[in-house]
N, C-alpha and C. Protein backbone atom coordinates (compact mmCIF):
# COMPACT_ATOMS: atom_id res chain seq x y z
N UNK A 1 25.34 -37.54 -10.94
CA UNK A 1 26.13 -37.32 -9.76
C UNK A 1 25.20 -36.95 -8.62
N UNK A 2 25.04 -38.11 -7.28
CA UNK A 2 24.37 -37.40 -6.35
C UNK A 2 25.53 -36.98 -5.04
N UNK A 3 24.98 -36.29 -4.39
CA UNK A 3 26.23 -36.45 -2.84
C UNK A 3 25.49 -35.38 -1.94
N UNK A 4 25.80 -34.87 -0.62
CA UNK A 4 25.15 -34.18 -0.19
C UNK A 4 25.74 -32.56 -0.74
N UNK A 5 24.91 -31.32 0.25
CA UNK A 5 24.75 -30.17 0.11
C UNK A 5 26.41 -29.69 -0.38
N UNK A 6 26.44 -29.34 -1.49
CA UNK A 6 28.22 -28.44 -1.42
C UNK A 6 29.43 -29.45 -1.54
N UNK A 7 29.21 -30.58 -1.74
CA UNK A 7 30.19 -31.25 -1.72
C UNK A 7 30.99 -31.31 -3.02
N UNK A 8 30.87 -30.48 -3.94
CA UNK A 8 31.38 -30.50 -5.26
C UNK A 8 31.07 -30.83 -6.37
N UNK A 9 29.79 -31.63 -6.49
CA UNK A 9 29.25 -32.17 -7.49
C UNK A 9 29.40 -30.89 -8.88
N UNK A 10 28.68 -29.59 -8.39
CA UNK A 10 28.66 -28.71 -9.77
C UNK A 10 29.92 -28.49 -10.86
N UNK A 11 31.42 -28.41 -9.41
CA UNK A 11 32.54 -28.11 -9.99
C UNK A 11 32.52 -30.14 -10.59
N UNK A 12 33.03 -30.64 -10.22
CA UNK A 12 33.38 -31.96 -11.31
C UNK A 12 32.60 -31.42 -12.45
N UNK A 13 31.03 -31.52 -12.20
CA UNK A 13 30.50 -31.93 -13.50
C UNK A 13 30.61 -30.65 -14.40
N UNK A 14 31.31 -29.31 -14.07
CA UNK A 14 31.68 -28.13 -14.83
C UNK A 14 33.37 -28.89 -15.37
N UNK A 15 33.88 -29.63 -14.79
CA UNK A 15 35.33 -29.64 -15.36
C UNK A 15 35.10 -30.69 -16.47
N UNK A 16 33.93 -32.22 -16.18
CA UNK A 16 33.96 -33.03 -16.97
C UNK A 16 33.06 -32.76 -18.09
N UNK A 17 32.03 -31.73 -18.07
CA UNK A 17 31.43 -31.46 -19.57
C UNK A 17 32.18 -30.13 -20.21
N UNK A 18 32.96 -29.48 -19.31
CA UNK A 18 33.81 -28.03 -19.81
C UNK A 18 33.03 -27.16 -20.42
N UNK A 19 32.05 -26.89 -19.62
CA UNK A 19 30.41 -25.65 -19.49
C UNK A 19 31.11 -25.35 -18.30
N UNK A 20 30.67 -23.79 -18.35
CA UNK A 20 30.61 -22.71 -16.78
C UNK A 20 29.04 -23.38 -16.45
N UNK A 21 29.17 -23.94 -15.44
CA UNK A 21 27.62 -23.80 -13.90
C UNK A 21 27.90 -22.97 -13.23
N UNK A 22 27.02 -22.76 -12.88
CA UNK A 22 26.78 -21.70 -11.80
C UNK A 22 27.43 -22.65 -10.09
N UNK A 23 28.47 -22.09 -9.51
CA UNK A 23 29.10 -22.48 -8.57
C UNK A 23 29.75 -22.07 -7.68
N UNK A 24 29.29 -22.22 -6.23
CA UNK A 24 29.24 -21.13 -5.23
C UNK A 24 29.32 -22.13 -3.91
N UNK A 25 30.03 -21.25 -3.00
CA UNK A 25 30.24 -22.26 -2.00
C UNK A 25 29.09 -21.85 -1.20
N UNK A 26 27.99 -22.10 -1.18
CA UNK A 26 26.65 -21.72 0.11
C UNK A 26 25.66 -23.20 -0.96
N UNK A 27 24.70 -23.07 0.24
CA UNK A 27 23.61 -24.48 0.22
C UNK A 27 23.27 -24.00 -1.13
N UNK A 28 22.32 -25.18 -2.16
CA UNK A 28 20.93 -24.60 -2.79
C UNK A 28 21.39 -23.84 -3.98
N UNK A 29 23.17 -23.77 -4.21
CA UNK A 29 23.54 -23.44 -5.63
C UNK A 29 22.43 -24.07 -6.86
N UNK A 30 22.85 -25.49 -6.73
CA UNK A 30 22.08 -25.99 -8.07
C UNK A 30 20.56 -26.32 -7.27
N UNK A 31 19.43 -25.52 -7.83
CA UNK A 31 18.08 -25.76 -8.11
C UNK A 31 17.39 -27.04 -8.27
N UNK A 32 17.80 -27.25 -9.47
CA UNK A 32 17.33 -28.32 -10.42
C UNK A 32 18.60 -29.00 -11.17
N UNK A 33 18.35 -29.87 -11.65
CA UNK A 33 19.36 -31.16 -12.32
C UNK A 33 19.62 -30.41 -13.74
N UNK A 34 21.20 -30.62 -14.04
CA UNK A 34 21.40 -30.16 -15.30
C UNK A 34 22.56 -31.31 -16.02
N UNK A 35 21.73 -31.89 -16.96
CA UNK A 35 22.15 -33.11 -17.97
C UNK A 35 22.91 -32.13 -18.66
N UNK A 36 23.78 -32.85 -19.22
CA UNK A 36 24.95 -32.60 -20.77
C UNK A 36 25.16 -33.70 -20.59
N UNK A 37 25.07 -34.08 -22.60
CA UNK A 37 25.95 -34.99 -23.04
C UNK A 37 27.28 -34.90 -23.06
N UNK A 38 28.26 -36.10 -22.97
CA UNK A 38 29.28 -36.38 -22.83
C UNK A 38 29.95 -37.49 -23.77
N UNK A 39 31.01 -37.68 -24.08
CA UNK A 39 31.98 -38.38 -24.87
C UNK A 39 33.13 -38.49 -24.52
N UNK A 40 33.77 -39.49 -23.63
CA UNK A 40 34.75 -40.07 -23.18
C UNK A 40 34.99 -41.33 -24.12
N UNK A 41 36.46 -41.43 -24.30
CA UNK A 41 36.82 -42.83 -25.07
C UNK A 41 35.93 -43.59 -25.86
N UNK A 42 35.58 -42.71 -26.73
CA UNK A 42 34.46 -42.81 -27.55
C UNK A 42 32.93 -43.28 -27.29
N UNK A 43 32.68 -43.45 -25.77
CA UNK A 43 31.60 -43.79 -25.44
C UNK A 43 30.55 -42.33 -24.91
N UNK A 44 29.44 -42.70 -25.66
CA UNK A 44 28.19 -41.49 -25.23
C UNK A 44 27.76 -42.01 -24.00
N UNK A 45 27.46 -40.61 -23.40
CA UNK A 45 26.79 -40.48 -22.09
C UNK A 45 26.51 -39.46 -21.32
N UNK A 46 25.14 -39.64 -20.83
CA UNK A 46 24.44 -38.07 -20.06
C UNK A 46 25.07 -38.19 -19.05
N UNK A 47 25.56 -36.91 -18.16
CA UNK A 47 26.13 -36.71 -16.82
C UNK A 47 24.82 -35.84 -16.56
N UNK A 48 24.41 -36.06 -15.26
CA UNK A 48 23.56 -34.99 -14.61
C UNK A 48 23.88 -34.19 -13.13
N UNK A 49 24.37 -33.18 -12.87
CA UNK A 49 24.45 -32.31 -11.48
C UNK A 49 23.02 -32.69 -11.16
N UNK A 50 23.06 -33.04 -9.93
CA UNK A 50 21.81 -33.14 -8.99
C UNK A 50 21.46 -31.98 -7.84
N UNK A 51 20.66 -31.85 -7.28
CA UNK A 51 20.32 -30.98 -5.84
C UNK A 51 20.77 -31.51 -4.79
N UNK A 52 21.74 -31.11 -4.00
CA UNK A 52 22.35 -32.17 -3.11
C UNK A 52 21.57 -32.47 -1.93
N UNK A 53 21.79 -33.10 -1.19
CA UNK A 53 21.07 -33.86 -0.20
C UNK A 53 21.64 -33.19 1.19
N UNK A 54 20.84 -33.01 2.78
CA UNK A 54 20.74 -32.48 3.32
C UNK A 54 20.03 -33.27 4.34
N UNK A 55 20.81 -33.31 5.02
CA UNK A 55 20.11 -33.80 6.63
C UNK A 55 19.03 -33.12 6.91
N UNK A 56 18.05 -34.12 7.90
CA UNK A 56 16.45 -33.67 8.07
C UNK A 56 15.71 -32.53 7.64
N UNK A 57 15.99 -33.08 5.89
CA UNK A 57 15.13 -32.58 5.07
C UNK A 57 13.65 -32.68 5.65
N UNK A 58 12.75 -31.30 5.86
CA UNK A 58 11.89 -31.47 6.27
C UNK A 58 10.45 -32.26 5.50
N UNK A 59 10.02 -33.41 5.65
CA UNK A 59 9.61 -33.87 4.19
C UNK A 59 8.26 -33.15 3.37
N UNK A 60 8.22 -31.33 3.87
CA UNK A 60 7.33 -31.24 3.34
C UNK A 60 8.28 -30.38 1.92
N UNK A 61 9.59 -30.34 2.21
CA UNK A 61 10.29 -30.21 1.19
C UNK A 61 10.88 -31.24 0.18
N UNK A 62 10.21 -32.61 0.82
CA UNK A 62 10.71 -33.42 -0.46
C UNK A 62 10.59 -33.51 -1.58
N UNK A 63 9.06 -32.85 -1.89
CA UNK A 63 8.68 -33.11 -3.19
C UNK A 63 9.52 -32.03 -4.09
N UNK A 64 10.75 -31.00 -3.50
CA UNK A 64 10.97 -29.88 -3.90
C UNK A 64 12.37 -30.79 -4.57
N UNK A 65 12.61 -31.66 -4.14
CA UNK A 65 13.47 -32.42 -4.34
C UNK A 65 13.17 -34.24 -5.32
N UNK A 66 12.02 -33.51 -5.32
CA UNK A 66 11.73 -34.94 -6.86
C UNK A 66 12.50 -35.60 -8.22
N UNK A 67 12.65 -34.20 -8.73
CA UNK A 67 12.99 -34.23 -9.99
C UNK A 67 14.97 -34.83 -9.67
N UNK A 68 15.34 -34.75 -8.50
CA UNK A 68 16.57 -35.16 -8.56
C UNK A 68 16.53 -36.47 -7.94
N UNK A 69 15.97 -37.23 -7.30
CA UNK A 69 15.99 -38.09 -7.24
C UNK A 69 14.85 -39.23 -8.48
N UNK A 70 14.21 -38.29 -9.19
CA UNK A 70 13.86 -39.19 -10.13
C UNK A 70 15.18 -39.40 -11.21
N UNK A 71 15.91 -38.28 -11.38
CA UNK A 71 17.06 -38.56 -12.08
C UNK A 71 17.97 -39.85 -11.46
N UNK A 72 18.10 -39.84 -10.13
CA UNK A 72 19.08 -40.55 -9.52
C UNK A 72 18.33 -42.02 -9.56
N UNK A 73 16.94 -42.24 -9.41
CA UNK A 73 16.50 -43.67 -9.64
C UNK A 73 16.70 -44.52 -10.72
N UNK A 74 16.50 -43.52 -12.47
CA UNK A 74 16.41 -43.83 -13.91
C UNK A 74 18.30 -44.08 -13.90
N UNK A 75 18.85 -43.56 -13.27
CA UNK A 75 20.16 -43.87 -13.76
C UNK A 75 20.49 -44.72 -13.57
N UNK A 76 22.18 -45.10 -14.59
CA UNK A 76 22.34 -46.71 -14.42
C UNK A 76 23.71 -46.43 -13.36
N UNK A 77 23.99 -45.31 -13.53
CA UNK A 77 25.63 -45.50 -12.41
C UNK A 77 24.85 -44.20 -11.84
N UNK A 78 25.13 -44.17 -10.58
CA UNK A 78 25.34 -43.25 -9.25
C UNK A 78 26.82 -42.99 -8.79
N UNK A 79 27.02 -41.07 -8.84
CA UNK A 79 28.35 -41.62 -8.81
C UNK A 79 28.52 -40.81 -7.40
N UNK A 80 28.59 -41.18 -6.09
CA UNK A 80 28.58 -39.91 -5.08
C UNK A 80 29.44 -39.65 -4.67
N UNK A 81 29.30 -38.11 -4.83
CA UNK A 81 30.57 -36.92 -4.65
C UNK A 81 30.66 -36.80 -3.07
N UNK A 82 31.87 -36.85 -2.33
CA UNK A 82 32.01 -36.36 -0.93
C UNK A 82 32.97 -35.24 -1.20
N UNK A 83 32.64 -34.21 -0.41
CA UNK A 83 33.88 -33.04 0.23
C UNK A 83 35.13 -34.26 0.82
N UNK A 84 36.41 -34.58 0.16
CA UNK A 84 37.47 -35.06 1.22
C UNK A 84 38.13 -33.97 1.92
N UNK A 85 37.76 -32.53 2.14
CA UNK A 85 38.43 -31.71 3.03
C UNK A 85 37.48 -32.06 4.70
N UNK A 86 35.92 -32.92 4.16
CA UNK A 86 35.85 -32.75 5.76
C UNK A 86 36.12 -33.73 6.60
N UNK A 87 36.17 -34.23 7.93
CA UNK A 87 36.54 -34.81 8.88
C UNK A 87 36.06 -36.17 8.51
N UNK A 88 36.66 -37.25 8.49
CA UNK A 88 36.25 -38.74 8.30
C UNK A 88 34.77 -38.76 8.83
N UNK A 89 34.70 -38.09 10.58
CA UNK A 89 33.29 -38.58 10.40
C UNK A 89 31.81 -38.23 9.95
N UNK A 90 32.09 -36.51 9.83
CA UNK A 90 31.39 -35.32 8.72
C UNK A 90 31.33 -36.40 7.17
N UNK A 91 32.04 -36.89 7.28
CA UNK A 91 32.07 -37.57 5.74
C UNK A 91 31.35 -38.82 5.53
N UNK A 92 31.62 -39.68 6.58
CA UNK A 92 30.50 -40.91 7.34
C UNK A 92 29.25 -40.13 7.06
N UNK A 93 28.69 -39.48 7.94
CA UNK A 93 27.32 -39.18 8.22
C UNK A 93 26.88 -38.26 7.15
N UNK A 94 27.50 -37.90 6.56
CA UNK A 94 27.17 -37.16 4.85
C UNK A 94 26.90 -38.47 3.64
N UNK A 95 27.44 -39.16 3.86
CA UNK A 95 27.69 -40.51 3.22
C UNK A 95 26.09 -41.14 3.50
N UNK A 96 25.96 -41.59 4.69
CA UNK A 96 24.95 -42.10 5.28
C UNK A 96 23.61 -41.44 4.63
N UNK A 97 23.44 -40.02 5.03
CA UNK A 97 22.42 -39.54 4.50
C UNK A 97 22.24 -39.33 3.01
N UNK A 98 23.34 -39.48 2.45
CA UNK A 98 22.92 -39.16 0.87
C UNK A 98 22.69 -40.67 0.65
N UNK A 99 23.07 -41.92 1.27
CA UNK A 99 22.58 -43.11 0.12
C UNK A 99 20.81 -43.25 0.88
N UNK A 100 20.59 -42.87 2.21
CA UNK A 100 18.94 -42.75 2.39
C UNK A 100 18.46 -42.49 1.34
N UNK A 101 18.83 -40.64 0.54
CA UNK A 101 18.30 -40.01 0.43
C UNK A 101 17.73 -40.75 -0.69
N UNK A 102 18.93 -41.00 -1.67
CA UNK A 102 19.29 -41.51 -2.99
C UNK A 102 18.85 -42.72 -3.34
N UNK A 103 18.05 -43.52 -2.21
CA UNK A 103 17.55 -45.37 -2.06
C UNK A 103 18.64 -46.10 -1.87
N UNK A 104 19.35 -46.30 -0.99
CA UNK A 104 19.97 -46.83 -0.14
C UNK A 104 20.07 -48.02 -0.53
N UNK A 105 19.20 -48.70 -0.96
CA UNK A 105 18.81 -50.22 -1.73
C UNK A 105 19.48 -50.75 -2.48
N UNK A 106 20.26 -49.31 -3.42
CA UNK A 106 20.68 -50.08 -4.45
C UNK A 106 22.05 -50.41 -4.13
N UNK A 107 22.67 -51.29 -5.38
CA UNK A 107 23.85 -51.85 -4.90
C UNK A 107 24.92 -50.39 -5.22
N UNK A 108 25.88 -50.47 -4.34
CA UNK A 108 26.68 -49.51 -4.36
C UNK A 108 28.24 -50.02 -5.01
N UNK A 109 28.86 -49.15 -6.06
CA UNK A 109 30.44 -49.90 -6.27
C UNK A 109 31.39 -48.85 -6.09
């Protein structure tokens, strides 16, 4: 799961593996990426919480932000989380910057 800063990613991926994360409404909750396996309709599969993404990340903080986008490259689905409480266009330009962040390249569904 990537999406930007707070947008919910920790709570989904606390309701869909049914583990307590650590989850808080301020920036910089999740650190680092946290995988659990999963089993839906009999199919296996890792879910990972990512570090969310953040407008003009300064890039001497990118590398602080590696390990989640190396998660987000190796994966085969990207699934990105938006806040729908904020304003269509808060949600646009949150949108925008997380598929930069995330390689933009790839195909999106």
């Amino acid at each position: 799961m990537a999406g930007y800063t707070n947008a919910g990613k920790s709570t989904l991926f606390e309701s869909l593996v049914e583990e307590e994360t650590v989850v808080k409404d301020m920036l910089f909750t999740t650190l680092s990426p946290t995988t659990r396996a999963l089993t839906k309709n009999n199919r296996k599969m890792l879910l990972t919480d990512t570090v969310g993404f953040i407008e003009d990340l300064p890039h001497l903080m990118v590398d602080a932000f590696r390990s989640t986008l190396d998660e987000i490259f190796l994966a085969d689905v990207i699934l990105l989380v938006v806040d729908m409480s904020d304003p269509v266009d808060v949600i646009r330009q949150k949108l925008v910057v997380s598929m930069i962040s995330s390689g933009g390249e790839r195909r999106v569904r």
